[in-house]
C-alpha atoms as a PDB file:
ATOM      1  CA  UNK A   1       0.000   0.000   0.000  1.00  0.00           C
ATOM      2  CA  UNK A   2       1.603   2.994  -1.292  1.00  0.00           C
ATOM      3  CA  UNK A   3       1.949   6.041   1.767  1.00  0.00           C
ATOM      4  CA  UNK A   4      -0.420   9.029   1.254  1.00  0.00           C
ATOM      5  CA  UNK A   5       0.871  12.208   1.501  1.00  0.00           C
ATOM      6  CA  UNK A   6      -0.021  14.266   4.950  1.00  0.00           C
ATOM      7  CA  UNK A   7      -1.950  17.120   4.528  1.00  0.00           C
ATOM      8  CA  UNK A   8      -3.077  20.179   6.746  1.00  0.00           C
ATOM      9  CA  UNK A   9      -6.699  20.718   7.511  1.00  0.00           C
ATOM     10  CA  UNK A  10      -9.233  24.030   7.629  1.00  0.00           C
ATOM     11  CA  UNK A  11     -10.814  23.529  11.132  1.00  0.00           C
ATOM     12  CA  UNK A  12     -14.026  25.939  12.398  1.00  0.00           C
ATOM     13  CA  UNK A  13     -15.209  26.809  15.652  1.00  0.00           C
ATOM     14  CA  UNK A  14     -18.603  25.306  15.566  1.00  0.00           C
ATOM     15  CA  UNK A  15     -19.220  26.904  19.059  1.00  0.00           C
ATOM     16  CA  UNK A  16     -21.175  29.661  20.849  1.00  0.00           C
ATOM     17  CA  UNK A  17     -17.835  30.463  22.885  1.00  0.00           C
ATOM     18  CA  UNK A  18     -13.988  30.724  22.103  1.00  0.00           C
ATOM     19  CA  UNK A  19     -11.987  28.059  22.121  1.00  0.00           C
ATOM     20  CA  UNK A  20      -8.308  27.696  23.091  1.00  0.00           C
ATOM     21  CA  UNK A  21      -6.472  24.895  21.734  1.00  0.00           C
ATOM     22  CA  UNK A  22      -2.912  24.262  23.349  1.00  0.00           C
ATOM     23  CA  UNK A  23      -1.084  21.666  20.982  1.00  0.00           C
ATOM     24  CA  UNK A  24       2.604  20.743  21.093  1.00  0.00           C
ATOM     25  CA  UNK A  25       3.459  23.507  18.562  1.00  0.00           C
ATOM     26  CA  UNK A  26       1.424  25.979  19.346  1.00  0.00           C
ATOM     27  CA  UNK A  27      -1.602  27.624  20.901  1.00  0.00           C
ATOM     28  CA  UNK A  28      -4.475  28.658  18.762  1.00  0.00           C
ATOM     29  CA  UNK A  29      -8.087  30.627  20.261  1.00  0.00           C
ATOM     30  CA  UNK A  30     -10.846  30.222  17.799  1.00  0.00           C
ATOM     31  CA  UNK A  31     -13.914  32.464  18.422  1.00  0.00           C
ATOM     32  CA  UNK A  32     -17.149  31.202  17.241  1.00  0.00           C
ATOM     33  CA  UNK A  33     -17.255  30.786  13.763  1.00  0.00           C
ATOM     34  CA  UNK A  34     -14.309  31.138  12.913  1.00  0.00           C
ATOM     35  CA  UNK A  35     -11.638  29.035  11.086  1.00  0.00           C
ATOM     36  CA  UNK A  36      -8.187  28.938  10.714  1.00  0.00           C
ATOM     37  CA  UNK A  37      -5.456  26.187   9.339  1.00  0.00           C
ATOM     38  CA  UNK A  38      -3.464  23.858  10.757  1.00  0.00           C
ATOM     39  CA  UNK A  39      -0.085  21.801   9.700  1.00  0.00           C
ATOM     40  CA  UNK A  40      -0.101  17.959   8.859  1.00  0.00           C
ATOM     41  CA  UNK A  41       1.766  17.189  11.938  1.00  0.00           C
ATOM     42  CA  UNK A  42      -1.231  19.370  14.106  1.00  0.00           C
ATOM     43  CA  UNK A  43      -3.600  17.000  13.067  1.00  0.00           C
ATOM     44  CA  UNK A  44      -2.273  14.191  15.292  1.00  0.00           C
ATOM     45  CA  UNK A  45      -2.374  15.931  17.831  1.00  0.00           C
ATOM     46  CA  UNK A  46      -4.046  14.825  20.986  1.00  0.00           C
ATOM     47  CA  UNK A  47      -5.177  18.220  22.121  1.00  0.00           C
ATOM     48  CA  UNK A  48      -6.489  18.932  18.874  1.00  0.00           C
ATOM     49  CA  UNK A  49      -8.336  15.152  18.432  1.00  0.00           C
ATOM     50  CA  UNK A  50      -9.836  15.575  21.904  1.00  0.00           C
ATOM     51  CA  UNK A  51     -10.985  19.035  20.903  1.00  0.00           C
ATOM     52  CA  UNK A  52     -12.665  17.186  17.729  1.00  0.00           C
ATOM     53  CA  UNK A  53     -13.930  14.684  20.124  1.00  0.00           C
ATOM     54  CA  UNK A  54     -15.681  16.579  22.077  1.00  0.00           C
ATOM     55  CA  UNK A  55     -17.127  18.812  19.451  1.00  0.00           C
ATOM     56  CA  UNK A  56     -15.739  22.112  20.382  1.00  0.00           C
ATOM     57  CA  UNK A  57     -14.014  22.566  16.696  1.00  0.00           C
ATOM     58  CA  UNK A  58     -14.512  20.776  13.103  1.00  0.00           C
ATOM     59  CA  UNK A  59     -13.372  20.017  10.406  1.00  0.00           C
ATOM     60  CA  UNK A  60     -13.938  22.385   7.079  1.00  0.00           C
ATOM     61  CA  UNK A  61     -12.294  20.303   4.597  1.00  0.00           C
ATOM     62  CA  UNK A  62      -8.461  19.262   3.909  1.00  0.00           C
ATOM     63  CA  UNK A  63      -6.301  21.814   2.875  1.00  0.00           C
ATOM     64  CA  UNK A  64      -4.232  22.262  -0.424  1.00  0.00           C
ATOM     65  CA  UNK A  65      -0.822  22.292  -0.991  1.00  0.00           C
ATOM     66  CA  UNK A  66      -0.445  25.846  -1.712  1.00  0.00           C
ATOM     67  CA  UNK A  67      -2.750  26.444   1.609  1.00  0.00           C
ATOM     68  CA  UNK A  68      -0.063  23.870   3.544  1.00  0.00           C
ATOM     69  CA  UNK A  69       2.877  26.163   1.353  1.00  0.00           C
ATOM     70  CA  UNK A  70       1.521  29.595   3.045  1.00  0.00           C
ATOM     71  CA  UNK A  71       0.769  27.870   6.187  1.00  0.00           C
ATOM     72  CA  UNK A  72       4.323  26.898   6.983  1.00  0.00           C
ATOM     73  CA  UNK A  73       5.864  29.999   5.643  1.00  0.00           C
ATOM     74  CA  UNK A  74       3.625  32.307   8.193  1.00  0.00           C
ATOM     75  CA  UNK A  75       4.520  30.127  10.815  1.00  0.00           C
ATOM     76  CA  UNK A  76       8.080  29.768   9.897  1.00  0.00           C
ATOM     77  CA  UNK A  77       7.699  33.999   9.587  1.00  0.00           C
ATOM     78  CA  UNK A  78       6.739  34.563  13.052  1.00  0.00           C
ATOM     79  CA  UNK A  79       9.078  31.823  14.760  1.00  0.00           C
ATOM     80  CA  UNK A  80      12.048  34.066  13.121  1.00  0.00           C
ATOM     81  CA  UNK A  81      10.632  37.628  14.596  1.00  0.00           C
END
């Protein structure tokens, strides 16, 4: 079985409140209804999965490579400031 290539998600806070997500690489809040990106390696997570599991965020839809491109450039950006 040939390995699939990784890729980052879109999550949303499905919420009524803000949610604060504290994973090994970082710390993200999400306030309701919003959504923001997160790497390959973020989505094993087991902050973020228990976050899924309990329903506080979800998941938009996978992201594309150029998304996953920008993604780890910004982050990249602000770990060098």
């Amino acid at each position: 079985m040939a390995d699939r290539e990784r890729r980052g998600m879109l999550i949303k806070n499905s919420g009524t409140r803000s949610v604060e997500i504290s994973m090994a690489s970082r710390t993200m809040e999400l306030r309701p209804g919003e959504e923001k990106f997160i790497t390959p390696e973020e989505v094993l997570d087991p902050k973020l999965r228990e976050a899924l599991q309990i329903r506080e965020i979800s998941i938009v839809r996978p992201a594309t490579t150029e998304e996953d491109v920008a993604l780890r450039e910004q982050l990249e950006a602000q770990q060098e400031e």
